[in-house]
PDB file of N, CA and C in Angstrom:
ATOM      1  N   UNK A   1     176.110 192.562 263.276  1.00  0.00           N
ATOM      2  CA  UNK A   1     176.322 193.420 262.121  1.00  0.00           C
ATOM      3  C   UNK A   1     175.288 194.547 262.132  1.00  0.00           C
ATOM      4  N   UNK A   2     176.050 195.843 261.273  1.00  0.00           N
ATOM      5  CA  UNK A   2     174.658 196.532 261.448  1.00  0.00           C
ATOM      6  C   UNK A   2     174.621 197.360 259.990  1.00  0.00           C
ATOM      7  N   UNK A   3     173.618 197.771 259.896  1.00  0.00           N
ATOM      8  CA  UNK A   3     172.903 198.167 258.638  1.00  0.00           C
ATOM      9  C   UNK A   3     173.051 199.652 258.230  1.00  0.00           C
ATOM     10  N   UNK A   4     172.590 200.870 258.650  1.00  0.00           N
ATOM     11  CA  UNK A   4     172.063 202.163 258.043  1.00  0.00           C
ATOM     12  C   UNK A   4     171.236 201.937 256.699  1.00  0.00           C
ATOM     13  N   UNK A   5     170.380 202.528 257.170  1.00  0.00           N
ATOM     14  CA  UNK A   5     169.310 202.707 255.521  1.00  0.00           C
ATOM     15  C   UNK A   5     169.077 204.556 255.786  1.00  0.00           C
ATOM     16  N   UNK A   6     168.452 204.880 254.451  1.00  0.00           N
ATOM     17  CA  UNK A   6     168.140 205.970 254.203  1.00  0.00           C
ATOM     18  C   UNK A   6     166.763 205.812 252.917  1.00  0.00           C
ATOM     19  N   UNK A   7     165.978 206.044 253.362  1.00  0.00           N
ATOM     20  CA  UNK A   7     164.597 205.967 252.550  1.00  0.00           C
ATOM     21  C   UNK A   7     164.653 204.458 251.923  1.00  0.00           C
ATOM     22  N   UNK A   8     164.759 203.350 253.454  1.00  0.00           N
ATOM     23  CA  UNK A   8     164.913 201.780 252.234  1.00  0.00           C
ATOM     24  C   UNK A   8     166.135 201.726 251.575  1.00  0.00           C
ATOM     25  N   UNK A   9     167.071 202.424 251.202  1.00  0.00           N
ATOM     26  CA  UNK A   9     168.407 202.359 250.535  1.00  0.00           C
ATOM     27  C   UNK A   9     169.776 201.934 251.858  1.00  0.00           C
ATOM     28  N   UNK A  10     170.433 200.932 251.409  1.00  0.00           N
ATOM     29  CA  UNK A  10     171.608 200.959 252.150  1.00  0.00           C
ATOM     30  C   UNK A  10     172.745 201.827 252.051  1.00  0.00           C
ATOM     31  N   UNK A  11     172.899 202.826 253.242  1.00  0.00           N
ATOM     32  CA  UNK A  11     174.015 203.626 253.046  1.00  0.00           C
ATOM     33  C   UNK A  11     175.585 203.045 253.542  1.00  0.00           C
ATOM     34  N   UNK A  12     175.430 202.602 254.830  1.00  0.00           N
ATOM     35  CA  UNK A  12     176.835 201.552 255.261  1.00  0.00           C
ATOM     36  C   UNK A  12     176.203 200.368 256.095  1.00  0.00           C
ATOM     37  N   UNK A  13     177.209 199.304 256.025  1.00  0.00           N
ATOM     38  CA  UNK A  13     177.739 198.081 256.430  1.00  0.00           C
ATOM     39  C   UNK A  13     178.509 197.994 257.682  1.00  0.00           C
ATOM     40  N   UNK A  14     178.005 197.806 258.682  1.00  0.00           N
ATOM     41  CA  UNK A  14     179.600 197.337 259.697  1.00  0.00           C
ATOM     42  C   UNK A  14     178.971 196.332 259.595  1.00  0.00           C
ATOM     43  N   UNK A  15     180.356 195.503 259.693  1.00  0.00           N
ATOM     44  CA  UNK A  15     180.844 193.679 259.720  1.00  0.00           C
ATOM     45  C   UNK A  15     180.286 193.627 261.342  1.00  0.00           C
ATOM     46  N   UNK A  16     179.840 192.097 261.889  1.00  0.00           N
ATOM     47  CA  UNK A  16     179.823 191.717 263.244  1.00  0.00           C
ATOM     48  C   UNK A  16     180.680 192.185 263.914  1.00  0.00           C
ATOM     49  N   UNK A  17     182.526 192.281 263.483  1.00  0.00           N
ATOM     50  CA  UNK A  17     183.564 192.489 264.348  1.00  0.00           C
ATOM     51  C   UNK A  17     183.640 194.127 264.752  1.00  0.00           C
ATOM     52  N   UNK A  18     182.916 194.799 263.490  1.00  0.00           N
ATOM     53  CA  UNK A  18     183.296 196.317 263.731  1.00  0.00           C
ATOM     54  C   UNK A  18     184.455 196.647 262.906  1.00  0.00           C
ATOM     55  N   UNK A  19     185.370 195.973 262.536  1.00  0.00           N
ATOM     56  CA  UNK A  19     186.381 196.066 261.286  1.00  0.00           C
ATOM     57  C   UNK A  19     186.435 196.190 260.478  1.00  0.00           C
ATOM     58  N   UNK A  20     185.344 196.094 259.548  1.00  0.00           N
ATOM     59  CA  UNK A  20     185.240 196.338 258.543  1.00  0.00           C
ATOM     60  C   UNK A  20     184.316 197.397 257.913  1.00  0.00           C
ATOM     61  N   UNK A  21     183.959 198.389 257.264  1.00  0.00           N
ATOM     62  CA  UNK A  21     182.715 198.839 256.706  1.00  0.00           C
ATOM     63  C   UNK A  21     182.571 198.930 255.362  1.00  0.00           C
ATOM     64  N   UNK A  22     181.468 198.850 254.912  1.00  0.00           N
ATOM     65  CA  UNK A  22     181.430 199.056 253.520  1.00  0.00           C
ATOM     66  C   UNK A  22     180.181 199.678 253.542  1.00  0.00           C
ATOM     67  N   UNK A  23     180.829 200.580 251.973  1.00  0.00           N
ATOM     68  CA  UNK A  23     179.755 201.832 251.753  1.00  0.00           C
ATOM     69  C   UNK A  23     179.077 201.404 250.854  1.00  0.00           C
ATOM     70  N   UNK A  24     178.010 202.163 250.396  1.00  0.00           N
ATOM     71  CA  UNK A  24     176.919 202.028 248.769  1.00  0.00           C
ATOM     72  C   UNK A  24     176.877 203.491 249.158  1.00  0.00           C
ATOM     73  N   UNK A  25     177.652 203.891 247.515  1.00  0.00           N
ATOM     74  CA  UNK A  25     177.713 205.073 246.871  1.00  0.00           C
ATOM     75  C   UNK A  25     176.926 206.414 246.694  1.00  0.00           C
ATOM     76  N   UNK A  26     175.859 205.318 246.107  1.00  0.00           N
ATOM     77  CA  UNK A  26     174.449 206.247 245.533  1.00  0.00           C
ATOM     78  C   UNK A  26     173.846 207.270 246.694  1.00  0.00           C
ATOM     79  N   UNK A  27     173.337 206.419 247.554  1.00  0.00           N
ATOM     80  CA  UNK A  27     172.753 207.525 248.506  1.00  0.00           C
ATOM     81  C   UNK A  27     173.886 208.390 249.569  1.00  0.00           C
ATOM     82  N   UNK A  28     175.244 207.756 248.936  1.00  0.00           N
ATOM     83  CA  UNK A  28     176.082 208.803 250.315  1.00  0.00           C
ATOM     84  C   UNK A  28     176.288 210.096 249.092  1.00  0.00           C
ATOM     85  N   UNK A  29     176.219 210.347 248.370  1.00  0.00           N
ATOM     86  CA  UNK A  29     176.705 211.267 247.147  1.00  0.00           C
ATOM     87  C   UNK A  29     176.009 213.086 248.010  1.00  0.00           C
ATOM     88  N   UNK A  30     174.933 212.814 248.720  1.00  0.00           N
ATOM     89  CA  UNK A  30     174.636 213.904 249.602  1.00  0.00           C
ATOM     90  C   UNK A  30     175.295 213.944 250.502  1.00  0.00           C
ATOM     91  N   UNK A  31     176.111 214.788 250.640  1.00  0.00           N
ATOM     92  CA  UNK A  31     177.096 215.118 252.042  1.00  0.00           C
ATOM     93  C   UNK A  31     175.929 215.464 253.305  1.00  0.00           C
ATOM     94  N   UNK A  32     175.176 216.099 253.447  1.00  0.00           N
ATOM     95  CA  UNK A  32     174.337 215.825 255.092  1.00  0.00           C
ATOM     96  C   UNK A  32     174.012 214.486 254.974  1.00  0.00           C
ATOM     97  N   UNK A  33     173.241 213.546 254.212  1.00  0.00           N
ATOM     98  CA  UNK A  33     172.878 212.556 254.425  1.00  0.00           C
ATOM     99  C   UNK A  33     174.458 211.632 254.655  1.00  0.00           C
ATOM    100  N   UNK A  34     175.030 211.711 253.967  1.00  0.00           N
ATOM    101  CA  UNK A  34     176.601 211.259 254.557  1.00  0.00           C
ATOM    102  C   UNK A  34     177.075 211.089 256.145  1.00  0.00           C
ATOM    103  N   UNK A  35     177.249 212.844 256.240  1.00  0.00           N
ATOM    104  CA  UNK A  35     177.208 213.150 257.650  1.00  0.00           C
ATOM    105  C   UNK A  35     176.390 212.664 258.726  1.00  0.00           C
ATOM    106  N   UNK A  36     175.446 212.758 258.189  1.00  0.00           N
ATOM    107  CA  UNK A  36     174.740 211.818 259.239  1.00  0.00           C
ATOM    108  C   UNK A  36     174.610 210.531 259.639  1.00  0.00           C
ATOM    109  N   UNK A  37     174.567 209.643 258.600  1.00  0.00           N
ATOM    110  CA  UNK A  37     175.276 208.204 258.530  1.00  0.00           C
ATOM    111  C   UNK A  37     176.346 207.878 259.096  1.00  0.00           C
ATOM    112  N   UNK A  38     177.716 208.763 259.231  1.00  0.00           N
ATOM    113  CA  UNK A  38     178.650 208.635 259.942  1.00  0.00           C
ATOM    114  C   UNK A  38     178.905 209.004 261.258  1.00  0.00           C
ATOM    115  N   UNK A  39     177.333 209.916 261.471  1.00  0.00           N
ATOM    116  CA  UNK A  39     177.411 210.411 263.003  1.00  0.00           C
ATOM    117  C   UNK A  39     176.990 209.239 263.739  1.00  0.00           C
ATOM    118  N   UNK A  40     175.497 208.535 263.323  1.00  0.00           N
ATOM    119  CA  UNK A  40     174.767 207.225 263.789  1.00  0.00           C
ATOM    120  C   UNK A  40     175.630 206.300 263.562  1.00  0.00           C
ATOM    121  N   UNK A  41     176.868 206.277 262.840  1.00  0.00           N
ATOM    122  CA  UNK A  41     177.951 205.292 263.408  1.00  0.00           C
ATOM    123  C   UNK A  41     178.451 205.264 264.650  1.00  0.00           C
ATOM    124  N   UNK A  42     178.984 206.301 264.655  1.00  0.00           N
ATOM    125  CA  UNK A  42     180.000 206.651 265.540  1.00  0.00           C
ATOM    126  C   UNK A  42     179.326 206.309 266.833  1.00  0.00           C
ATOM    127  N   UNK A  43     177.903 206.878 266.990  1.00  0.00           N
ATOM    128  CA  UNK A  43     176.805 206.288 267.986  1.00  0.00           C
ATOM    129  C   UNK A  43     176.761 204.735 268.405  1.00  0.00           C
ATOM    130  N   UNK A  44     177.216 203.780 267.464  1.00  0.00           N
ATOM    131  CA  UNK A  44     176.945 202.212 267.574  1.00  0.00           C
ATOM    132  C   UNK A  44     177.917 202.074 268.849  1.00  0.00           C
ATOM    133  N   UNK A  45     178.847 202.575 269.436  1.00  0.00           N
ATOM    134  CA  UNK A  45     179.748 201.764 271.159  1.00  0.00           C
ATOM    135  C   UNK A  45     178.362 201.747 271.907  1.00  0.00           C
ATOM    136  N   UNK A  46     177.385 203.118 271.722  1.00  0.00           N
ATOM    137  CA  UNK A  46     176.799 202.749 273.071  1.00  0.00           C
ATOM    138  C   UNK A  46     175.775 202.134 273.100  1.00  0.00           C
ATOM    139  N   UNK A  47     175.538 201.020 272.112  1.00  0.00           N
ATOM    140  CA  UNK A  47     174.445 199.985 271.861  1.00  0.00           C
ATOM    141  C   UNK A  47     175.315 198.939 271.793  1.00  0.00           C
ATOM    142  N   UNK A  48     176.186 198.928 272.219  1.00  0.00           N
ATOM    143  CA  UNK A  48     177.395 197.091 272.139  1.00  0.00           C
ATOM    144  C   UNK A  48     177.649 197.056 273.610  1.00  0.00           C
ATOM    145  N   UNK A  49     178.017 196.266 273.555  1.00  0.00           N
ATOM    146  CA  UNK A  49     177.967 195.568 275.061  1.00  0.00           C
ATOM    147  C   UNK A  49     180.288 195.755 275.095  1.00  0.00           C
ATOM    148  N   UNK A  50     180.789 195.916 274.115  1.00  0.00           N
ATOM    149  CA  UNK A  50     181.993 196.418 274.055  1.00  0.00           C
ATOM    150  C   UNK A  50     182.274 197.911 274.093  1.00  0.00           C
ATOM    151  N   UNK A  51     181.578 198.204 273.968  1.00  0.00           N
ATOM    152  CA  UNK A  51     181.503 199.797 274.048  1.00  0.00           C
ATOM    153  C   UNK A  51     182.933 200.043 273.299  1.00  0.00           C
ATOM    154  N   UNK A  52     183.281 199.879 272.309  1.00  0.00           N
ATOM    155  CA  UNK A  52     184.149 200.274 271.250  1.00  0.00           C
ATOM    156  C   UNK A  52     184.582 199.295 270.245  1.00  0.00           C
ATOM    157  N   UNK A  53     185.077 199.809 269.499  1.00  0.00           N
ATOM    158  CA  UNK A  53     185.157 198.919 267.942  1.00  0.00           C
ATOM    159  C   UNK A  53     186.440 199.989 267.006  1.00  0.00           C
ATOM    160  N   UNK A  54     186.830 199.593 266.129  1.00  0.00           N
ATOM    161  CA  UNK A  54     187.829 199.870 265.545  1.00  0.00           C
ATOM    162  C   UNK A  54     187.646 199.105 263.747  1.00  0.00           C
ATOM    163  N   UNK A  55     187.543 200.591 263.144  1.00  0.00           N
ATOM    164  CA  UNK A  55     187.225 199.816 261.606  1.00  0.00           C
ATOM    165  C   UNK A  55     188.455 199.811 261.132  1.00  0.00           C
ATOM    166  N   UNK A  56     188.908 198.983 260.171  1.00  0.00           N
ATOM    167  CA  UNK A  56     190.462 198.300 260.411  1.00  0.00           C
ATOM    168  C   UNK A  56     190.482 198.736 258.437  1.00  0.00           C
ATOM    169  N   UNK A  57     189.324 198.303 258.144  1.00  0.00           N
ATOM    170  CA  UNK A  57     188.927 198.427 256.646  1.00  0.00           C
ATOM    171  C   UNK A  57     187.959 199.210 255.558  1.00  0.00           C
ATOM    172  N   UNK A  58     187.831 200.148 254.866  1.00  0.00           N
ATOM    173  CA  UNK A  58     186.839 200.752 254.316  1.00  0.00           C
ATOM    174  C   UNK A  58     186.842 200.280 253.225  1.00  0.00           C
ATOM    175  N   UNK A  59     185.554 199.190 252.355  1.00  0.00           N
ATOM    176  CA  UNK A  59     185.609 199.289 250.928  1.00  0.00           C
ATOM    177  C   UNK A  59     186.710 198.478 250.705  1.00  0.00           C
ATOM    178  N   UNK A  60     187.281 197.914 251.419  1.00  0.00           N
ATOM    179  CA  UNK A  60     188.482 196.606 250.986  1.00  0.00           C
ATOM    180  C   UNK A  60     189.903 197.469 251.212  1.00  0.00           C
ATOM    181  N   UNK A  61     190.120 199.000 251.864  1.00  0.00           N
ATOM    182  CA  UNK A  61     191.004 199.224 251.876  1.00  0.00           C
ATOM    183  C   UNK A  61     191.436 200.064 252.878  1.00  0.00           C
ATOM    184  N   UNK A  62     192.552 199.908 253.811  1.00  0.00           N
ATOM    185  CA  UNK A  62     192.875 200.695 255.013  1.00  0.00           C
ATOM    186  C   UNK A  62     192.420 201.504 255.733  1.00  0.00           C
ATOM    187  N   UNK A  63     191.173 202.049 256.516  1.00  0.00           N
ATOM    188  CA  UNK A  63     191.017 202.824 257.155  1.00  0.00           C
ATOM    189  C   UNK A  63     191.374 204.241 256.917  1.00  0.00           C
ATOM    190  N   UNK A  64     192.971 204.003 257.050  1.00  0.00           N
ATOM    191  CA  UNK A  64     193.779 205.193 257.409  1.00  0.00           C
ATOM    192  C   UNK A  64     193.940 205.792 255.649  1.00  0.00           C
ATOM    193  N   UNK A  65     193.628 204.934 254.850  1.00  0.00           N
ATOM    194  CA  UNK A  65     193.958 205.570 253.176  1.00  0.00           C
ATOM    195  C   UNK A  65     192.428 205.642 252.882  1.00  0.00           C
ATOM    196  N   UNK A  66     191.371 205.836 253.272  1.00  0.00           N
ATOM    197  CA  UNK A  66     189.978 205.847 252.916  1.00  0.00           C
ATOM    198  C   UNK A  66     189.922 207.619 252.426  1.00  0.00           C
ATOM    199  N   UNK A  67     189.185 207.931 251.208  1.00  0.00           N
ATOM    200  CA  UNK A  67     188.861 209.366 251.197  1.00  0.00           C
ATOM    201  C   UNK A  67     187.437 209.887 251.667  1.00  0.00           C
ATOM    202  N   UNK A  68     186.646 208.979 252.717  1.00  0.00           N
ATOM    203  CA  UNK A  68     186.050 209.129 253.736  1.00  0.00           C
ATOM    204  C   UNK A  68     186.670 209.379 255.439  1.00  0.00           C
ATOM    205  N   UNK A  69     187.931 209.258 255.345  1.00  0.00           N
ATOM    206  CA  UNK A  69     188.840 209.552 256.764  1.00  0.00           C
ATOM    207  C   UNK A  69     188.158 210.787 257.208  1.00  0.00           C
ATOM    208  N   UNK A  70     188.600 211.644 256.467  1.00  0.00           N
ATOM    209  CA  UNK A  70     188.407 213.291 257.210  1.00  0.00           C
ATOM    210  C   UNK A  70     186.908 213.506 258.059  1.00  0.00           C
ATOM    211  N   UNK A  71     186.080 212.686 257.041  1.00  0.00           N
ATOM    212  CA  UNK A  71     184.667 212.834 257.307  1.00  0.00           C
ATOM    213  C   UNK A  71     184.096 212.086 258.939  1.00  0.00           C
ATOM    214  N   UNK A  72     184.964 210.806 258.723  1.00  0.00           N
ATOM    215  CA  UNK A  72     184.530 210.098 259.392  1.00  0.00           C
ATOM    216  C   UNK A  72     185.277 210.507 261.268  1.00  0.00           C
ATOM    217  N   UNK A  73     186.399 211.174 260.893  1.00  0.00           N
ATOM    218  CA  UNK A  73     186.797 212.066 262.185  1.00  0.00           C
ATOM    219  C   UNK A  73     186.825 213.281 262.301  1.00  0.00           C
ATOM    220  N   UNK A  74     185.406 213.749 261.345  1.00  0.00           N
ATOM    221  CA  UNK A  74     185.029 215.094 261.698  1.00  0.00           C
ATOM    222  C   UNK A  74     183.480 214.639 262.757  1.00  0.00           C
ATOM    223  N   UNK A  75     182.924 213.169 262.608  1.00  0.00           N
ATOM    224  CA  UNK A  75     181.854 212.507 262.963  1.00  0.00           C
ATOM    225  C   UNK A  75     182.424 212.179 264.353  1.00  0.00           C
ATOM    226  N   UNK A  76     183.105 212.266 264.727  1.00  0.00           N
ATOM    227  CA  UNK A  76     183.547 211.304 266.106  1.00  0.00           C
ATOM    228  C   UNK A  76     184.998 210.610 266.802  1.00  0.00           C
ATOM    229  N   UNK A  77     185.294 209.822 265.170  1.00  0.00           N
ATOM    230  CA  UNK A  77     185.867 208.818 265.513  1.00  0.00           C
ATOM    231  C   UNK A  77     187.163 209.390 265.636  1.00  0.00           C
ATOM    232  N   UNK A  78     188.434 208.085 265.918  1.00  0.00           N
ATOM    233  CA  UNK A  78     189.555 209.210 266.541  1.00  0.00           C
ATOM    234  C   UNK A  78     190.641 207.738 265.422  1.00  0.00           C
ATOM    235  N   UNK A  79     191.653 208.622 265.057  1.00  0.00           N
ATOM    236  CA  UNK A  79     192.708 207.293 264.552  1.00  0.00           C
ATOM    237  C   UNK A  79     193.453 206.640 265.925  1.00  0.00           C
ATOM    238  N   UNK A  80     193.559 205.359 265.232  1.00  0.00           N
ATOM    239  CA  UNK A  80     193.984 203.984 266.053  1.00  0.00           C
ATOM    240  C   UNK A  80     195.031 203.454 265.164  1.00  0.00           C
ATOM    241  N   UNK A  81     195.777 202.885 266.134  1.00  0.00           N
ATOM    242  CA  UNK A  81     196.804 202.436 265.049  1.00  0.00           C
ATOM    243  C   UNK A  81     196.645 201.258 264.092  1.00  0.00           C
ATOM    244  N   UNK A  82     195.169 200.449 264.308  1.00  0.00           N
ATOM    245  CA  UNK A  82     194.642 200.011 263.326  1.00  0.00           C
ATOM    246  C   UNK A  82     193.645 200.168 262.627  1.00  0.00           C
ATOM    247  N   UNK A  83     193.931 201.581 262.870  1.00  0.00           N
ATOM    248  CA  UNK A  83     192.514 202.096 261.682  1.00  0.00           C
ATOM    249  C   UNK A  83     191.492 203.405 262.167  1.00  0.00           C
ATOM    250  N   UNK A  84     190.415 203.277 262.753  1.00  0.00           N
ATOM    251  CA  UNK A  84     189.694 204.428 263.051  1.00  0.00           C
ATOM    252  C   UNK A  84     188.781 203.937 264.180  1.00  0.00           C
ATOM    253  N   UNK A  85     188.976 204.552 265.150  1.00  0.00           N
ATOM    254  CA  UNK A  85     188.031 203.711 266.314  1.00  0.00           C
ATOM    255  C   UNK A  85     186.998 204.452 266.878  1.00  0.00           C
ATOM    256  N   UNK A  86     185.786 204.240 267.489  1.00  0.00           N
ATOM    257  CA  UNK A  86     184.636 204.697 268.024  1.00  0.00           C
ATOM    258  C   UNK A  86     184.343 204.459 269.197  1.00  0.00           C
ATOM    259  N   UNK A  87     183.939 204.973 270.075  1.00  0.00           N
ATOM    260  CA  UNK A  87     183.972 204.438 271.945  1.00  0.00           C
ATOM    261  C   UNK A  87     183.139 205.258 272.186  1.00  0.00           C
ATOM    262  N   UNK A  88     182.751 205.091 273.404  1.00  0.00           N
ATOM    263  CA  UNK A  88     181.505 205.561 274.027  1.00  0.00           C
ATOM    264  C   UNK A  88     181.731 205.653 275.333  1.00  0.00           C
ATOM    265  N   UNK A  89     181.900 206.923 276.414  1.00  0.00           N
ATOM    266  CA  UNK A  89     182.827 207.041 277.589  1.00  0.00           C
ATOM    267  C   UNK A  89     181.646 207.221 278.213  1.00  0.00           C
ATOM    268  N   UNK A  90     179.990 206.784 277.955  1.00  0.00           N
ATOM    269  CA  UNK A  90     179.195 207.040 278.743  1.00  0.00           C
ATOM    270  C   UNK A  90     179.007 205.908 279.674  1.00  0.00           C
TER     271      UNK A  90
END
């Protein structure tokens, strides 16, 4: 599983599987600090030994219906047909 903090504050959640994420609100409410949180996501394939992952869930709800989508594939990630996926072609 992995964490993001921002000054000690939790900004996102990925689950062990990579399927899931969950946000805390408060500190994403700054769009650079946002952006950036979702860039150092998108970064996590090339620290896994899978070198890709696929978030299936945002916040308890579809990926593909999240009103973090746009953001999160302006960061990297690309749609999957289960959701939003991240890879690392290095």
């Amino acid at each position: 599983a992995w964490v993001f903090l921002y000054q000690g504050r939790p900004l996102l959640y990925l689950g062990s599987s990579g399927r899931h994420l969950t946000t805390f609100p408060a500190p994403l409410s700054d769009q650079n600090i946002r952006l950036a949180a979702f860039a150092a996501l998108s970064d996590v394939p090339r620290r896994m030994r899978r070198r890709t992952f696929v978030i299936e869930k945002i916040d308890g709800i579809p990926a593909s219906e999240s009103p973090i989508l746009v953001e999160l594939l302006q960061c990297g990630f690309v749609t999957d047909y289960r959701g939003i996926a991240a890879e690392s072609f290095a």
